[in-house]
C-alpha atoms as a PDB file:
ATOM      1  CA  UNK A   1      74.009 217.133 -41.988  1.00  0.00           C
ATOM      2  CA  UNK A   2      74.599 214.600 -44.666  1.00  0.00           C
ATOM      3  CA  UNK A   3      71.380 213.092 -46.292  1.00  0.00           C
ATOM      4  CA  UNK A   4      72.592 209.135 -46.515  1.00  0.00           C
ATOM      5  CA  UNK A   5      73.819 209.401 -42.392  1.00  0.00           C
ATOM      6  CA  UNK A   6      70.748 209.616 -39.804  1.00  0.00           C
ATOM      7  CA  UNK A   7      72.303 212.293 -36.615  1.00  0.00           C
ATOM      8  CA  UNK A   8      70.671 211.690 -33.221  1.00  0.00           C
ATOM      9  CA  UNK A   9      69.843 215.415 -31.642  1.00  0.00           C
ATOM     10  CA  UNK A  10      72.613 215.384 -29.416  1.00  0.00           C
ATOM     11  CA  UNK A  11      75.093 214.767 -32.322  1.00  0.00           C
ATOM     12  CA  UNK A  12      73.241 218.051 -34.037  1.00  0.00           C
ATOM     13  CA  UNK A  13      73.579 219.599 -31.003  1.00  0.00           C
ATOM     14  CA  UNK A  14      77.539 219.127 -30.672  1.00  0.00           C
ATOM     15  CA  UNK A  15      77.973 219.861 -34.859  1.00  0.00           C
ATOM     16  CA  UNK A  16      76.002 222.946 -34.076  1.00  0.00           C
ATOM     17  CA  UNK A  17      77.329 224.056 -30.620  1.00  0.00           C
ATOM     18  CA  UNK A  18      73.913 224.262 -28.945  1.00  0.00           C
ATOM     19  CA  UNK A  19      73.551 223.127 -25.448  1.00  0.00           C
ATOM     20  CA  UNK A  20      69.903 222.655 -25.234  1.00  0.00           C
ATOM     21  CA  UNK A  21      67.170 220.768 -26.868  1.00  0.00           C
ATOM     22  CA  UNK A  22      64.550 223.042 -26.054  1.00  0.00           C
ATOM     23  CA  UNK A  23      66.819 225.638 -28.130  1.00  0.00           C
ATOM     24  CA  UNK A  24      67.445 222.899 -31.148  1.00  0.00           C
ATOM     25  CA  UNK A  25      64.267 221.897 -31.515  1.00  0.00           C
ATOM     26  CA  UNK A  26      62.271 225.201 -31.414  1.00  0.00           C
ATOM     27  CA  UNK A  27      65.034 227.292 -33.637  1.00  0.00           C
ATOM     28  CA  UNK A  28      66.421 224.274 -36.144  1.00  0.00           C
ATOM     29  CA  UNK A  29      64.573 221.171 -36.083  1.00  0.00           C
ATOM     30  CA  UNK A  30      61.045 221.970 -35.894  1.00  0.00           C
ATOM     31  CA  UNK A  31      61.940 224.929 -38.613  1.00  0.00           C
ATOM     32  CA  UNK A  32      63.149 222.311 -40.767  1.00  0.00           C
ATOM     33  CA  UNK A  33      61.191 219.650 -40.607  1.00  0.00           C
ATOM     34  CA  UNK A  34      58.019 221.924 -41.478  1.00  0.00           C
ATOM     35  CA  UNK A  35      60.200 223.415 -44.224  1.00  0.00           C
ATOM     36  CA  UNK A  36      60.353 219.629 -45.629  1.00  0.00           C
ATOM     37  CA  UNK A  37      64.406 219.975 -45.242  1.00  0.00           C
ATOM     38  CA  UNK A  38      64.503 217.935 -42.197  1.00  0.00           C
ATOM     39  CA  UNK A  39      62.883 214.056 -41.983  1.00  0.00           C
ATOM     40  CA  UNK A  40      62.332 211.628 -38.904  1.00  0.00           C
ATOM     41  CA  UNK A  41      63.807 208.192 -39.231  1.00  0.00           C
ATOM     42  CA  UNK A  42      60.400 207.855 -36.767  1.00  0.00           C
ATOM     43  CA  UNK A  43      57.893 209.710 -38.208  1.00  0.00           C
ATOM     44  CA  UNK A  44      54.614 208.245 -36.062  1.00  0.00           C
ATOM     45  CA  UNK A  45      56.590 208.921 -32.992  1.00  0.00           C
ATOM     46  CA  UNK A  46      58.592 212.524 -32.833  1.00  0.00           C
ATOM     47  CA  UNK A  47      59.168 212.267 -29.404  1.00  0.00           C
ATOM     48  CA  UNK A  48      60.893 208.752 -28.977  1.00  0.00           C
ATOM     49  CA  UNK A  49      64.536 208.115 -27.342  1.00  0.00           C
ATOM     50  CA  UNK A  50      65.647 206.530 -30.853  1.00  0.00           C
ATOM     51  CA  UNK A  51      64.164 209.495 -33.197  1.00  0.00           C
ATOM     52  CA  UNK A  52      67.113 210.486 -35.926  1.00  0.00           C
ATOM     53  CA  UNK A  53      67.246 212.925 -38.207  1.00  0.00           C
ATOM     54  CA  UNK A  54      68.081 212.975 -42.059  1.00  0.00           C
ATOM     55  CA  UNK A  55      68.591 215.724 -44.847  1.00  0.00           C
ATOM     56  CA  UNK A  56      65.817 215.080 -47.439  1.00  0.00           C
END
């Protein structure tokens, strides 16, 4: 994951080879983000259709 680019889950998910979001988000992304490596281009709404995700 580069910081500058935003990557929508299912780009992740294809760099990462994981079929399921259930899967990304409970062993990489939620991991991360708690960590403080991972930041929401929608922080007040995790959940929304549009969320990215950045390197911080």
């Amino acid at each position: 994951m580069e910081s500058s680019k935003p990557m929508t889950a299912n780009e992740i998910m294809e760099k990462l080879g994981i079929k399921s979001k259930e899967t990304l988000r409970g062993q990489c992304l939620d991991p991360a983000i708690k960590q403080g490596l991972v930041c929401l281009t929608i922080p007040d709404k995790p959940t929304s259709k549009n969320q990215m995700y950045y390197k911080n």
